[in-house]
N, C-alpha and C. Protein backbone atom coordinates (compact mmCIF):
# COMPACT_ATOMS: atom_id res chain seq x y z
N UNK A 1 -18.64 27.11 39.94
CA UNK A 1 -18.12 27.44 38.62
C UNK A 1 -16.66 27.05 38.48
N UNK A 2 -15.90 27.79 39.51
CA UNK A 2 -14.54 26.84 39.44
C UNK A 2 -13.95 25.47 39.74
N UNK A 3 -15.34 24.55 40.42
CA UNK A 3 -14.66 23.38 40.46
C UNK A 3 -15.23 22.96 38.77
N UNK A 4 -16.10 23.25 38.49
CA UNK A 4 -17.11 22.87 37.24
C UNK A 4 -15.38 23.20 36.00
N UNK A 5 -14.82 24.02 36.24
CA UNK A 5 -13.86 24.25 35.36
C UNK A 5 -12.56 23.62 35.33
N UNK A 6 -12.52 23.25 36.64
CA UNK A 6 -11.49 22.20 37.14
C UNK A 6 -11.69 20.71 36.32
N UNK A 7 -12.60 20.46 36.57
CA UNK A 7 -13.58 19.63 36.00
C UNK A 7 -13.19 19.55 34.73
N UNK A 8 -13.36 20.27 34.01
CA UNK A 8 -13.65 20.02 32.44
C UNK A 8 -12.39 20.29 32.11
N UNK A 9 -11.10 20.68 32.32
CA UNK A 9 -9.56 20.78 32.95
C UNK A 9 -9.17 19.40 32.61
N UNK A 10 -9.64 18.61 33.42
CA UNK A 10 -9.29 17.72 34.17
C UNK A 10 -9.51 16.39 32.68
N UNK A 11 -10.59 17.04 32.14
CA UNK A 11 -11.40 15.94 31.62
C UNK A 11 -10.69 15.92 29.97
N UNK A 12 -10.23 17.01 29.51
CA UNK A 12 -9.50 17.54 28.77
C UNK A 12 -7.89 16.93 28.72
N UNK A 13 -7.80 16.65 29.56
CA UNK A 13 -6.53 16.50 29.98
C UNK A 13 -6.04 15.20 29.63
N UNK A 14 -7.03 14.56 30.50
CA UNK A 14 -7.17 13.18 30.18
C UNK A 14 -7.66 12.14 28.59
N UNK A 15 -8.16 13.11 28.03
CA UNK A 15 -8.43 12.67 26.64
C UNK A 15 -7.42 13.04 25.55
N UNK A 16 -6.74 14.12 25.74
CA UNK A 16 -5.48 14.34 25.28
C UNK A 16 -4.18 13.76 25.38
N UNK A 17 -4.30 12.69 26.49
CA UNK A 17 -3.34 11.17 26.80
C UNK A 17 -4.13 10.51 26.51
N UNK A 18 -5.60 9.94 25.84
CA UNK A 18 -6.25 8.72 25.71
C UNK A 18 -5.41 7.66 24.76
N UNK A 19 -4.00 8.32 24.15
CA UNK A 19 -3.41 7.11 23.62
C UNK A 19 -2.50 6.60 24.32
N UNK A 20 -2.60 6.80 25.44
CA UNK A 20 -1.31 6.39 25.99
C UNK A 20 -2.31 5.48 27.43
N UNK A 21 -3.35 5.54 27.33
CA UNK A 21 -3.65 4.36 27.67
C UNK A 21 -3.96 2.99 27.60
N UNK A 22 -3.88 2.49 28.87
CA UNK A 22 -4.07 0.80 28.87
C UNK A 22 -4.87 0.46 27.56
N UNK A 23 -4.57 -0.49 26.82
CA UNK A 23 -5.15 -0.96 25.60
C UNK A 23 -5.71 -0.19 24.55
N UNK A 24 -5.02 1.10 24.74
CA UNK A 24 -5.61 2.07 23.32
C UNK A 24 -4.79 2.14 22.45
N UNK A 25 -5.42 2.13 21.17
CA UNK A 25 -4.39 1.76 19.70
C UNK A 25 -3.51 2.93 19.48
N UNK A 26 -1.96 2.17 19.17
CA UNK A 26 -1.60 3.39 18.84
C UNK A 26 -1.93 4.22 17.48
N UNK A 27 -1.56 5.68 17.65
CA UNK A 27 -1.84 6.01 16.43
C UNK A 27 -0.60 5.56 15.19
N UNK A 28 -1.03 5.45 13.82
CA UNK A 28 -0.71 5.20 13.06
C UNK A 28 0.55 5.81 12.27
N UNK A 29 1.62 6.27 11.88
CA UNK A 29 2.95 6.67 11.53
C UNK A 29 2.70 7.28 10.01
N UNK A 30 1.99 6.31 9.26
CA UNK A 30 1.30 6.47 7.55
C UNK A 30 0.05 7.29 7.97
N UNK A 31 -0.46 7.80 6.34
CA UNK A 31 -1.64 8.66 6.66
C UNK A 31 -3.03 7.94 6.60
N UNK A 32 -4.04 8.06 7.90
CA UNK A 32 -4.46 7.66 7.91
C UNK A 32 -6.15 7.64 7.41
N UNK A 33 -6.56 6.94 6.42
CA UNK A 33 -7.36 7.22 5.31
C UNK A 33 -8.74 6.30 5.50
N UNK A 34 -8.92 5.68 6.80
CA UNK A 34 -9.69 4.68 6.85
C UNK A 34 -11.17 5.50 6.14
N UNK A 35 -12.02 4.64 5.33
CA UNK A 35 -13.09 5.11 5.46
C UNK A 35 -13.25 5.56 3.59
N UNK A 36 -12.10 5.71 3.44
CA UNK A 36 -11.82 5.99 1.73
C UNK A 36 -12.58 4.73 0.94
N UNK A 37 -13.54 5.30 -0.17
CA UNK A 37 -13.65 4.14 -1.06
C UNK A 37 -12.92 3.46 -2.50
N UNK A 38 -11.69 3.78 -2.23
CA UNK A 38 -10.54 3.89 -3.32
C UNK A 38 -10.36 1.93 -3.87
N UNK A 39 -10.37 2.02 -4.66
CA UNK A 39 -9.91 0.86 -4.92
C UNK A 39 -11.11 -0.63 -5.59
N UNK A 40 -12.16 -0.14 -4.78
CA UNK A 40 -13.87 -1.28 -4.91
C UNK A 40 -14.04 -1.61 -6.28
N UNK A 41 -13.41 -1.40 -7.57
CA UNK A 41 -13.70 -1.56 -8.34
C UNK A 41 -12.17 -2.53 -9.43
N UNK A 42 -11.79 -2.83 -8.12
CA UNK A 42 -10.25 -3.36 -8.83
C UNK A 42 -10.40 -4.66 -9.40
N UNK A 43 -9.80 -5.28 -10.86
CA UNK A 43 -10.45 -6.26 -11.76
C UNK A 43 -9.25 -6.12 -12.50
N UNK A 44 -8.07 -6.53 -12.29
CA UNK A 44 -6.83 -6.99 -13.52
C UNK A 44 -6.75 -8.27 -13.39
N UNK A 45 -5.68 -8.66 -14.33
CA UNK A 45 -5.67 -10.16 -14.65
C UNK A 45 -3.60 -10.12 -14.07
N UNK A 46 -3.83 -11.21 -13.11
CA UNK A 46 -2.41 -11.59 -12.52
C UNK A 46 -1.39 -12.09 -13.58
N UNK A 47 -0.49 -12.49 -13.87
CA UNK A 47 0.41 -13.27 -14.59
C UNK A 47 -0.17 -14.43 -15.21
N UNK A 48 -0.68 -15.15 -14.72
CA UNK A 48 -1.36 -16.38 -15.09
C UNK A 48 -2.36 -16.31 -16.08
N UNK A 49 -2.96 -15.05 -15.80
CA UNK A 49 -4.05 -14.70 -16.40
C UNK A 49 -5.66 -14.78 -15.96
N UNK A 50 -5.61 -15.57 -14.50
CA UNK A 50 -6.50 -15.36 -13.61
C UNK A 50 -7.03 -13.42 -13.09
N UNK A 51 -7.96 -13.12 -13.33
CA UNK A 51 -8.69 -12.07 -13.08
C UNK A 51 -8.54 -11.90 -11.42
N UNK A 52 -8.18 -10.82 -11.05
CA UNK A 52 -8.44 -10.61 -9.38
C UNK A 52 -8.16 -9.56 -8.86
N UNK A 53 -9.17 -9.52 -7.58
CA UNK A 53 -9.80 -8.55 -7.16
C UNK A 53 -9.32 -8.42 -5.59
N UNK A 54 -9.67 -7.12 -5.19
CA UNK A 54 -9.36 -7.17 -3.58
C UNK A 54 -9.65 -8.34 -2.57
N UNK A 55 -10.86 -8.64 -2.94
CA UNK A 55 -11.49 -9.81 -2.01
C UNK A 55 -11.27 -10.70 -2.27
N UNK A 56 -10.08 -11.04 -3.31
CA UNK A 56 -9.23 -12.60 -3.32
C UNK A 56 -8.63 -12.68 -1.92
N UNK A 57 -8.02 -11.28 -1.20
CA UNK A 57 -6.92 -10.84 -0.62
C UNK A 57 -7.41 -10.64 1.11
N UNK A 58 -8.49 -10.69 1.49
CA UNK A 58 -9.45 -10.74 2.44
C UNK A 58 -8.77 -11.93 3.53
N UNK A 59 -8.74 -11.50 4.68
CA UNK A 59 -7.71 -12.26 5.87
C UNK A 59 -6.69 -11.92 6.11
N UNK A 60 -6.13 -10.78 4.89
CA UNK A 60 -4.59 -10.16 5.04
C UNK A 60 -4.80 -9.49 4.59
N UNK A 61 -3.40 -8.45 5.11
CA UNK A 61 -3.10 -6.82 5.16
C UNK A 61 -2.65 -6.87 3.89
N UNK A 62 -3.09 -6.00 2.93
CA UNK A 62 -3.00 -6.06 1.74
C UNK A 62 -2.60 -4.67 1.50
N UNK A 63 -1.15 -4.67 0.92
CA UNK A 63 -0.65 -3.55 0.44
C UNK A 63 -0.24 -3.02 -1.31
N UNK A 64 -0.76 -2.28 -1.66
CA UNK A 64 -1.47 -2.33 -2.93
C UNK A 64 -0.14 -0.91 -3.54
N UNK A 65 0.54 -1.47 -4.48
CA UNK A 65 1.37 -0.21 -5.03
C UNK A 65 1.28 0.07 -6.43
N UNK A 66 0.95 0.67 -7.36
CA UNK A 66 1.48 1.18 -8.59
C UNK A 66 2.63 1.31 -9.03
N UNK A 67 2.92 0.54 -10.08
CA UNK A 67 4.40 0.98 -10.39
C UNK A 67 4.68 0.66 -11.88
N UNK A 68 6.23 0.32 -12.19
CA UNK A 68 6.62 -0.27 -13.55
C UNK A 68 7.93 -0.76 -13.27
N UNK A 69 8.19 -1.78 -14.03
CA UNK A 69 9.50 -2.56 -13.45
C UNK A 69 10.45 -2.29 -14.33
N UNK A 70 10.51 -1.38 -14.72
CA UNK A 70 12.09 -0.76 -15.68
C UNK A 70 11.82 0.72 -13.93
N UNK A 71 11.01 0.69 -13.28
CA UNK A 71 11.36 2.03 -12.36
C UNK A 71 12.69 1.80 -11.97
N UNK A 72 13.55 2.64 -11.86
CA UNK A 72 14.86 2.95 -11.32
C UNK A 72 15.02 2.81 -10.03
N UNK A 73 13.93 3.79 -9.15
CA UNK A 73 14.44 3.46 -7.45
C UNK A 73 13.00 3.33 -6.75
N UNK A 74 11.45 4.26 -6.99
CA UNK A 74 10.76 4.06 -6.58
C UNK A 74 10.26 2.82 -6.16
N UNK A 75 10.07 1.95 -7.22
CA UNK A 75 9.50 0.65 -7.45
C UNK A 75 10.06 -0.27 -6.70
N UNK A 76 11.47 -0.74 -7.05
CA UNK A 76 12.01 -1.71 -6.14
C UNK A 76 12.09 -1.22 -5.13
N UNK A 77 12.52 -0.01 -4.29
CA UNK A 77 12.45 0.60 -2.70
C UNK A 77 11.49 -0.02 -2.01
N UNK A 78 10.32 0.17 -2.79
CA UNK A 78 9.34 0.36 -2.03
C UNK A 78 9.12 -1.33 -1.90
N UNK A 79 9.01 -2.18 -2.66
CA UNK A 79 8.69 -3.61 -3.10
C UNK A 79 10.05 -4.35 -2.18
N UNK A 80 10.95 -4.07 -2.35
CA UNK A 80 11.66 -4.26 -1.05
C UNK A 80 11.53 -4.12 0.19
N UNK A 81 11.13 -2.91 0.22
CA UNK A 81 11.05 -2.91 1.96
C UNK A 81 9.48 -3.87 2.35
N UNK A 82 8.49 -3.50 1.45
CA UNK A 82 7.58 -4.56 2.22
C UNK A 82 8.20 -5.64 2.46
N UNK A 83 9.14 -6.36 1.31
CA UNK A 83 9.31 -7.96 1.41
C UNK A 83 9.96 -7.74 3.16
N UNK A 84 10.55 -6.92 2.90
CA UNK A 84 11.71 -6.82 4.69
C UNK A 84 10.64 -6.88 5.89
N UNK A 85 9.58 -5.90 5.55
CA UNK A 85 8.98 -6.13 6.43
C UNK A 85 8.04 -7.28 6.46
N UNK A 86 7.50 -7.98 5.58
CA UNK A 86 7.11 -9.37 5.84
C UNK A 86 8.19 -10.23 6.25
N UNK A 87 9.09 -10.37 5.87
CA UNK A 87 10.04 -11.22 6.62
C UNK A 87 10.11 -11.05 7.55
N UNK A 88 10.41 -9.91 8.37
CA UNK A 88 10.77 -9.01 10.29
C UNK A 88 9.62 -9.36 10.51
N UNK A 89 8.25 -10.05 10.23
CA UNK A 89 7.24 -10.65 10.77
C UNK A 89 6.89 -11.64 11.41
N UNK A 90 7.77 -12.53 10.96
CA UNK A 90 7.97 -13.86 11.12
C UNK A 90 6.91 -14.98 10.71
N UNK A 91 6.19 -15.84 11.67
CA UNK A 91 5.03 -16.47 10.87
C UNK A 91 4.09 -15.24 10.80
N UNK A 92 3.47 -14.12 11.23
CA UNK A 92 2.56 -13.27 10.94
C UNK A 92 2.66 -12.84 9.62
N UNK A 93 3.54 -13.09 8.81
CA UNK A 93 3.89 -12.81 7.84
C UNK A 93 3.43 -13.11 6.60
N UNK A 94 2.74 -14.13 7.03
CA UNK A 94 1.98 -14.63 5.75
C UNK A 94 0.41 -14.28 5.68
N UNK A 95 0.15 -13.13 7.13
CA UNK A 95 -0.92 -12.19 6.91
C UNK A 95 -0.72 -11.36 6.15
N UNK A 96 0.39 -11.18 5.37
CA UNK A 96 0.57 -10.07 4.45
C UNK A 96 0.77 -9.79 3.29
N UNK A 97 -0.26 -9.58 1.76
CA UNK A 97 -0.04 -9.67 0.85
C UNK A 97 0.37 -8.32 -0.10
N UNK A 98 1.73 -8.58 -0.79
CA UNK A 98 1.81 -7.39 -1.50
C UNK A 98 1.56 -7.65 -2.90
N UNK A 99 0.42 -6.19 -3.56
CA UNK A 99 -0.21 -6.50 -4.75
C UNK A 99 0.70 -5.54 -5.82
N UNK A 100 1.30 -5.77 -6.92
CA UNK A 100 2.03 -4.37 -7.45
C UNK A 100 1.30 -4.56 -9.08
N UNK A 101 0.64 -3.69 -9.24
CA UNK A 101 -0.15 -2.82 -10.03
C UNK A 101 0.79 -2.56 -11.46
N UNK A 102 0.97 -2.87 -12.17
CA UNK A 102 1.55 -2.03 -13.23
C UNK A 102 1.36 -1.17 -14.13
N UNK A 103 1.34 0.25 -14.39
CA UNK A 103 1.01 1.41 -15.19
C UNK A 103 1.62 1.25 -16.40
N UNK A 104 2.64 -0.11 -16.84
CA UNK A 104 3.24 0.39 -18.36
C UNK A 104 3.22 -1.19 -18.96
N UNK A 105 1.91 -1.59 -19.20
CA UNK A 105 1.31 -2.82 -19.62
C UNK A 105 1.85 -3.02 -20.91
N UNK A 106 2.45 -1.92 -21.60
CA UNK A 106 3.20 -2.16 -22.78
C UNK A 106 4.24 -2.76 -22.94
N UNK A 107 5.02 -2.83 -21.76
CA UNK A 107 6.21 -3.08 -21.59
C UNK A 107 6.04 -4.41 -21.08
N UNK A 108 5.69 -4.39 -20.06
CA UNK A 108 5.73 -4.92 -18.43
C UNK A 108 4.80 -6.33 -18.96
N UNK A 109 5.20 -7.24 -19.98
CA UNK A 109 3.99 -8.30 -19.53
C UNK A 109 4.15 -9.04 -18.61
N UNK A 110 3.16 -10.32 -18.50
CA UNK A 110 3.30 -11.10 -17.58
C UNK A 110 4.74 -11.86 -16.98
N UNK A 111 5.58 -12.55 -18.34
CA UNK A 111 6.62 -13.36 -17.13
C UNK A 111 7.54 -11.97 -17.15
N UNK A 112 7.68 -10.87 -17.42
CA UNK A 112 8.33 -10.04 -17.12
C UNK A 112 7.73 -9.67 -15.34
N UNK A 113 6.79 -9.44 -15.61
CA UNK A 113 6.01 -9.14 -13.83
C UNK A 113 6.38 -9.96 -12.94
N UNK A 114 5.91 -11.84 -13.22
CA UNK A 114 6.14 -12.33 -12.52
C UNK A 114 7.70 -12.59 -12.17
N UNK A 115 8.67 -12.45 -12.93
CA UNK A 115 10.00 -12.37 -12.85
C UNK A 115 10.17 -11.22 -11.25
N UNK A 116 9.80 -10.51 -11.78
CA UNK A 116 9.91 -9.15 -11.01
C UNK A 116 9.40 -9.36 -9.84
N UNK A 117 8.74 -10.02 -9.66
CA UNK A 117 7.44 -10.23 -8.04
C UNK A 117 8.80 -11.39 -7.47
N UNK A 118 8.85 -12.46 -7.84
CA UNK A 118 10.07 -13.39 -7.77
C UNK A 118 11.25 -13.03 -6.86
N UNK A 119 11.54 -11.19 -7.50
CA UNK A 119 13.04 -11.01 -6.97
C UNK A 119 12.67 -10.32 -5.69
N UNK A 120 11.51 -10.39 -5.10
CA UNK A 120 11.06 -9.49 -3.99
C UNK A 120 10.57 -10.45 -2.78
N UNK A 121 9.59 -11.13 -3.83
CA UNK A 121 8.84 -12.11 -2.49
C UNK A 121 7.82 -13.00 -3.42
N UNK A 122 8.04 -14.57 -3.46
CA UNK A 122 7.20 -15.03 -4.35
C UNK A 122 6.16 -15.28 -4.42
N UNK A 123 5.58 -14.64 -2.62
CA UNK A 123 3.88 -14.21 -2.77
C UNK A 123 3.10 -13.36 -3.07
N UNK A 124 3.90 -12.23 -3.46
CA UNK A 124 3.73 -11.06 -3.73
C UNK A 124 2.77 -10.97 -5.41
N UNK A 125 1.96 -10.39 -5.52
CA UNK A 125 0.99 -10.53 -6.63
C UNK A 125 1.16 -9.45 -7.70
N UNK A 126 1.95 -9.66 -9.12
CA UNK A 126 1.59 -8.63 -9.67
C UNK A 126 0.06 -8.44 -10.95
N UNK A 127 -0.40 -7.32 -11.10
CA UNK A 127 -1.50 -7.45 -11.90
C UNK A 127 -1.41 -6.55 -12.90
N UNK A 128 -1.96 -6.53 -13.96
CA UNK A 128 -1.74 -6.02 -15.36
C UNK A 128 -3.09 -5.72 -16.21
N UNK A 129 -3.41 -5.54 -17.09
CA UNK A 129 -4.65 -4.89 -17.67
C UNK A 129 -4.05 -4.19 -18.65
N UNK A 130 -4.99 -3.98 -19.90
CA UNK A 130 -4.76 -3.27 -21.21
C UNK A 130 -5.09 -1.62 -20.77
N UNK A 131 -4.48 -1.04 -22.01
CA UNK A 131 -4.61 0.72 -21.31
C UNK A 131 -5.66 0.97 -20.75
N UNK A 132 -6.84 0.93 -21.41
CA UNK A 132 -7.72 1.07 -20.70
C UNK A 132 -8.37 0.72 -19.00
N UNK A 133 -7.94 -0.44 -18.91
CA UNK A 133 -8.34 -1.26 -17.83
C UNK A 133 -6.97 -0.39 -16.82
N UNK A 134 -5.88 0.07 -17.03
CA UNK A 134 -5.05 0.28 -16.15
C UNK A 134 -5.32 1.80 -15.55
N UNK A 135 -5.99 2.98 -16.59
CA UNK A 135 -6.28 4.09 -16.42
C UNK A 135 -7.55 3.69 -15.29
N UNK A 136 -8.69 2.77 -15.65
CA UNK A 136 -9.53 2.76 -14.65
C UNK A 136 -9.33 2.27 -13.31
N UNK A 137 -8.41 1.81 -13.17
CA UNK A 137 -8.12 1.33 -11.69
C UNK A 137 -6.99 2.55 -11.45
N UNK A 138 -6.19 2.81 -11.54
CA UNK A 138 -5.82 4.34 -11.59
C UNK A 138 -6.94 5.02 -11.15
N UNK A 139 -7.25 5.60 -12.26
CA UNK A 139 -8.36 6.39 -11.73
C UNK A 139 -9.36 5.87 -9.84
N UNK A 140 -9.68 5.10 -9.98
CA UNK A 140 -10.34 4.29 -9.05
C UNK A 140 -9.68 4.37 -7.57
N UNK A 141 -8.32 4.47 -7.60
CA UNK A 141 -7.18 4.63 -6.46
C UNK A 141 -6.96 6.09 -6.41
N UNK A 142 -7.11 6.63 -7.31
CA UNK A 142 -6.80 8.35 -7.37
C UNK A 142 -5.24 8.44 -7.69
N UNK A 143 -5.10 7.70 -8.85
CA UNK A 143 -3.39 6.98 -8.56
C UNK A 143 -3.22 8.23 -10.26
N UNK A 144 -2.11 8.89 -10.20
CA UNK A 144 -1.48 9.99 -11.25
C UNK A 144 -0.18 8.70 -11.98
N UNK A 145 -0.76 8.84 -13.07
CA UNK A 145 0.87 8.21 -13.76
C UNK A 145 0.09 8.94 -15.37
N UNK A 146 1.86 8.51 -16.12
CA UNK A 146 1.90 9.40 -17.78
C UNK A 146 3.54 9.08 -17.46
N UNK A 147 3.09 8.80 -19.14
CA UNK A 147 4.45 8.26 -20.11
C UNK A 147 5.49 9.66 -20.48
N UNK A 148 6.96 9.82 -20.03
CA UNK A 148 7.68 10.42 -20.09
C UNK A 148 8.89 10.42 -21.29
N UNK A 149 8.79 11.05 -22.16
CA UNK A 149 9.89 10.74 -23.17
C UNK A 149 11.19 10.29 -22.78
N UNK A 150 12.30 9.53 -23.33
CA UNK A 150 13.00 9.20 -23.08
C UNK A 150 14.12 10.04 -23.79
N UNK A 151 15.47 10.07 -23.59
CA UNK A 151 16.75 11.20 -24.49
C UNK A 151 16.77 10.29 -26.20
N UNK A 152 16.87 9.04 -25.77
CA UNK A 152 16.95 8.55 -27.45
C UNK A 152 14.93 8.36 -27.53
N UNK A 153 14.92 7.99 -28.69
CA UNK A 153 14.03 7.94 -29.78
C UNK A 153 13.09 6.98 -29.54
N UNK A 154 12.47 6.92 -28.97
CA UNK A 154 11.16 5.48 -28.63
C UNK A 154 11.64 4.97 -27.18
N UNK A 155 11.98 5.44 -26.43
CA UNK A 155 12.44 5.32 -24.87
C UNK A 155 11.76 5.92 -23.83
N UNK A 156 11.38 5.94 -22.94
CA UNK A 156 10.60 6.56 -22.13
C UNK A 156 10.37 5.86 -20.74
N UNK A 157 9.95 7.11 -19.65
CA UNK A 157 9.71 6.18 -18.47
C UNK A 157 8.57 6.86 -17.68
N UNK A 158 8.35 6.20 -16.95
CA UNK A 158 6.97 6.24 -16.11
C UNK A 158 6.82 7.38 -15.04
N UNK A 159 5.74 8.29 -15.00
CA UNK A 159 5.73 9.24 -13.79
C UNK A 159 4.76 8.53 -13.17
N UNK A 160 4.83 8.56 -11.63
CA UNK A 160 3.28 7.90 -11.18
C UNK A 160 3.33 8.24 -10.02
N UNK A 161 2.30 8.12 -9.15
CA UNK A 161 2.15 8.36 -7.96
C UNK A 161 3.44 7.34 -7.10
N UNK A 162 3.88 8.00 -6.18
CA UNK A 162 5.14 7.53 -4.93
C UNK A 162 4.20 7.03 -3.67
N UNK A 163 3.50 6.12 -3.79
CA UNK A 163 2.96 5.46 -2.56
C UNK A 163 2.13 4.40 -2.19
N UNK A 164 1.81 3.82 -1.57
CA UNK A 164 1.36 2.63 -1.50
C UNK A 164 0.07 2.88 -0.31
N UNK A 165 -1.25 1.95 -0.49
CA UNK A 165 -2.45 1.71 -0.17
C UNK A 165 -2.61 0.45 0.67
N UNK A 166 -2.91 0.98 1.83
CA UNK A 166 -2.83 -0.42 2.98
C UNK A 166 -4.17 -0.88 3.24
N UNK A 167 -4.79 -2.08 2.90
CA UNK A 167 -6.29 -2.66 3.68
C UNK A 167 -6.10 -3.28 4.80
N UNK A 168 -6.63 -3.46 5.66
CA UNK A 168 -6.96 -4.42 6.95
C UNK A 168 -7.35 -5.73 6.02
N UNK A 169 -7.04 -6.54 7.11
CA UNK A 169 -7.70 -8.20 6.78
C UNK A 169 -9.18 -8.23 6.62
N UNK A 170 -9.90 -7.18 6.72
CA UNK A 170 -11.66 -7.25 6.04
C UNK A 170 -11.45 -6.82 5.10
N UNK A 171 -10.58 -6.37 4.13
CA UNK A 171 -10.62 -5.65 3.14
C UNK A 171 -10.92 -4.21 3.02
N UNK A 172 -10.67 -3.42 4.48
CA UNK A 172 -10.99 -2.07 4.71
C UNK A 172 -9.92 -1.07 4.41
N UNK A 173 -9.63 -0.01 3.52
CA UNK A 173 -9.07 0.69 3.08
C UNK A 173 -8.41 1.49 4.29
N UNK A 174 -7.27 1.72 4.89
CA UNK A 174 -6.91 2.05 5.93
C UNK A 174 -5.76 2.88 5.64
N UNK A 175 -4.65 2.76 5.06
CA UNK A 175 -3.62 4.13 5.36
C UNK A 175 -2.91 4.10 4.18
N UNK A 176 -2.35 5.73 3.60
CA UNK A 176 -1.88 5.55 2.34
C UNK A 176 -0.14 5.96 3.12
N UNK A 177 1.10 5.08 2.40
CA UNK A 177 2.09 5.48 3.45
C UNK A 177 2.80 6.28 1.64
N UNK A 178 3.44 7.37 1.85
CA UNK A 178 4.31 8.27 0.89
C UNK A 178 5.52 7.06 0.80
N UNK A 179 6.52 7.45 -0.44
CA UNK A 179 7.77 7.09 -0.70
C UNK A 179 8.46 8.07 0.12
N UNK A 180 9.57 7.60 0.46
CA UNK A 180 10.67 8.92 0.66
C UNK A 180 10.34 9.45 2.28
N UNK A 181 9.50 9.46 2.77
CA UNK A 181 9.39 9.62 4.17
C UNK A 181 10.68 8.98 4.76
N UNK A 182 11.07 9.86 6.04
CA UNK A 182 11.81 9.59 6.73
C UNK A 182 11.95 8.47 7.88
N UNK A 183 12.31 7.44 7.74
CA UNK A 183 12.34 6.16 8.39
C UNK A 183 10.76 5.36 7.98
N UNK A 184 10.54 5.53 6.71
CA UNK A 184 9.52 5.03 5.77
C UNK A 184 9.79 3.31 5.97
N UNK A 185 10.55 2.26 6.36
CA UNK A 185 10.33 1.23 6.57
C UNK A 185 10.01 0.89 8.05
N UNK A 186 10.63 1.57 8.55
CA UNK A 186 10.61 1.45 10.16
C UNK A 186 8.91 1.75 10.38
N UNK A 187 8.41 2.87 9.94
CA UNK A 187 6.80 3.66 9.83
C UNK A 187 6.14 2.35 9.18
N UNK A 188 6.22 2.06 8.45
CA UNK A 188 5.92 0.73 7.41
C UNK A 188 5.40 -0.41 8.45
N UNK A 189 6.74 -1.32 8.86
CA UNK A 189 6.75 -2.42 9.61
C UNK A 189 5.69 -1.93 10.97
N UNK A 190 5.96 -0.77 11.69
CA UNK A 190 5.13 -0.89 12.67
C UNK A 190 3.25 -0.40 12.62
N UNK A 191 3.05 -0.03 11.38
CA UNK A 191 1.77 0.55 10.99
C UNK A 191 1.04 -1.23 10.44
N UNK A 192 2.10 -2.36 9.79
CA UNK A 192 1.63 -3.43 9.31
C UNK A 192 1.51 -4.28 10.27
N UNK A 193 2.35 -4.09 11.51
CA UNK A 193 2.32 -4.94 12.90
C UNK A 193 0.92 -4.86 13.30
N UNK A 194 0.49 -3.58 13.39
CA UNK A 194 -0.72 -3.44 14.35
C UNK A 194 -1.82 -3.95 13.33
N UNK A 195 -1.85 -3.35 12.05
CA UNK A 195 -2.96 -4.11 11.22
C UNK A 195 -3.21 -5.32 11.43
N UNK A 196 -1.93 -6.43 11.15
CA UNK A 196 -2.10 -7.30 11.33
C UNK A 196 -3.05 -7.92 13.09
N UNK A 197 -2.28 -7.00 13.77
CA UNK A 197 -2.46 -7.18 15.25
C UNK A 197 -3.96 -6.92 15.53
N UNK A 198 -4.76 -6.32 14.31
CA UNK A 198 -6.08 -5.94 14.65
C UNK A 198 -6.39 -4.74 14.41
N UNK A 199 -5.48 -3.92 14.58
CA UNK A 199 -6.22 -2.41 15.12
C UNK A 199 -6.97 -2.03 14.04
């Protein structure tokens, strides 16, 4: 009975370091969501006016954000630091596509978007859709946004979800990383290393 407990001690022990062994993945820094069906139904039209979907994006880590380009700090933060971290990639880098979503299609048209994708990274994809079409992919991501009055008279700005949606190169829904986290690019770059890297 007591070696039998030693035993299972022992065995315990060892699975509680199973990441810290030889060739085991590390764990992930962002939250990790694999397995989510968020997103399967995504269908906006890019700048151009070409229609597209996740599985344009298939071979690369595809990082998928909501936003609006009058945002103040969320938007560019976040659209920045990917570009940083595709660059700190080097050639792996062009495993990595960032898609930015826009919630204020009123505003935000196309060469305004593509302007905006431009000042970040000029592979970077933005996509657009009429109200309707933007609430359903919203919806579809589980993504919260609504129009906020502005102090003068017909002004207003965007509330929306603070975070971004990571796929693997199969197109597998894998980790949602928050805004505002603490060393949120550093967490970023090394959660997109390993994607890329396979895990």
């Amino acid at each position: 009975m007591i070696a039998r407990r030693h035993t299972l001690i022992a065995l315990a022990a060892l699975l509680a370091g199973c990441d810290k062994l030889p060739g085991a993945k590390p764990g992930f820094k962002s939250i990790d969501i694999t397995g989510a069906e968020y997103g399967k139904n995504l269908s906006l039209a890019d700048p151009s006016g070409k229609t597209r979907t996740l599985a344009d994006f298939k071979g690369k880590v595809t990082v998928v954000f909501f936003g609006y380009t009058q945002c103040p700090d969320v938007c560019p933060t976040t659209m920045a630091e990917l570009a940083q971290v595709k660059k700190s990639l080097g050639a792996d880098g062009d495993k990595v596509q960032g898609v930015f979503i826009t919630v204020d299609p009123e505003r935000d048209t196309p060469e305004r978007l593509q302007a905006y994708m431009q000042g970040f990274d000029p592979s970077f994809v933005a996509l657009r859709g009429t109200p309707e079409q933007t609430a359903a992919a919203a919806k579809d991501f589980r993504v919260y946004y609504a129009k906020v009055p502005g102090k003068t008279e017909g002004s207003y700005t965007m509330d929306h979800t603070a975070g971004s949606y990571i796929f693997d190169s199969t197109g597998r829904l894998r980790l949602f990383t928050r805004y505002g986290d603490k060393e949120s690019g550093a967490n970023l770059a090394a959660d997109i290393k390993a994607l890329v890297a396979g895990a």
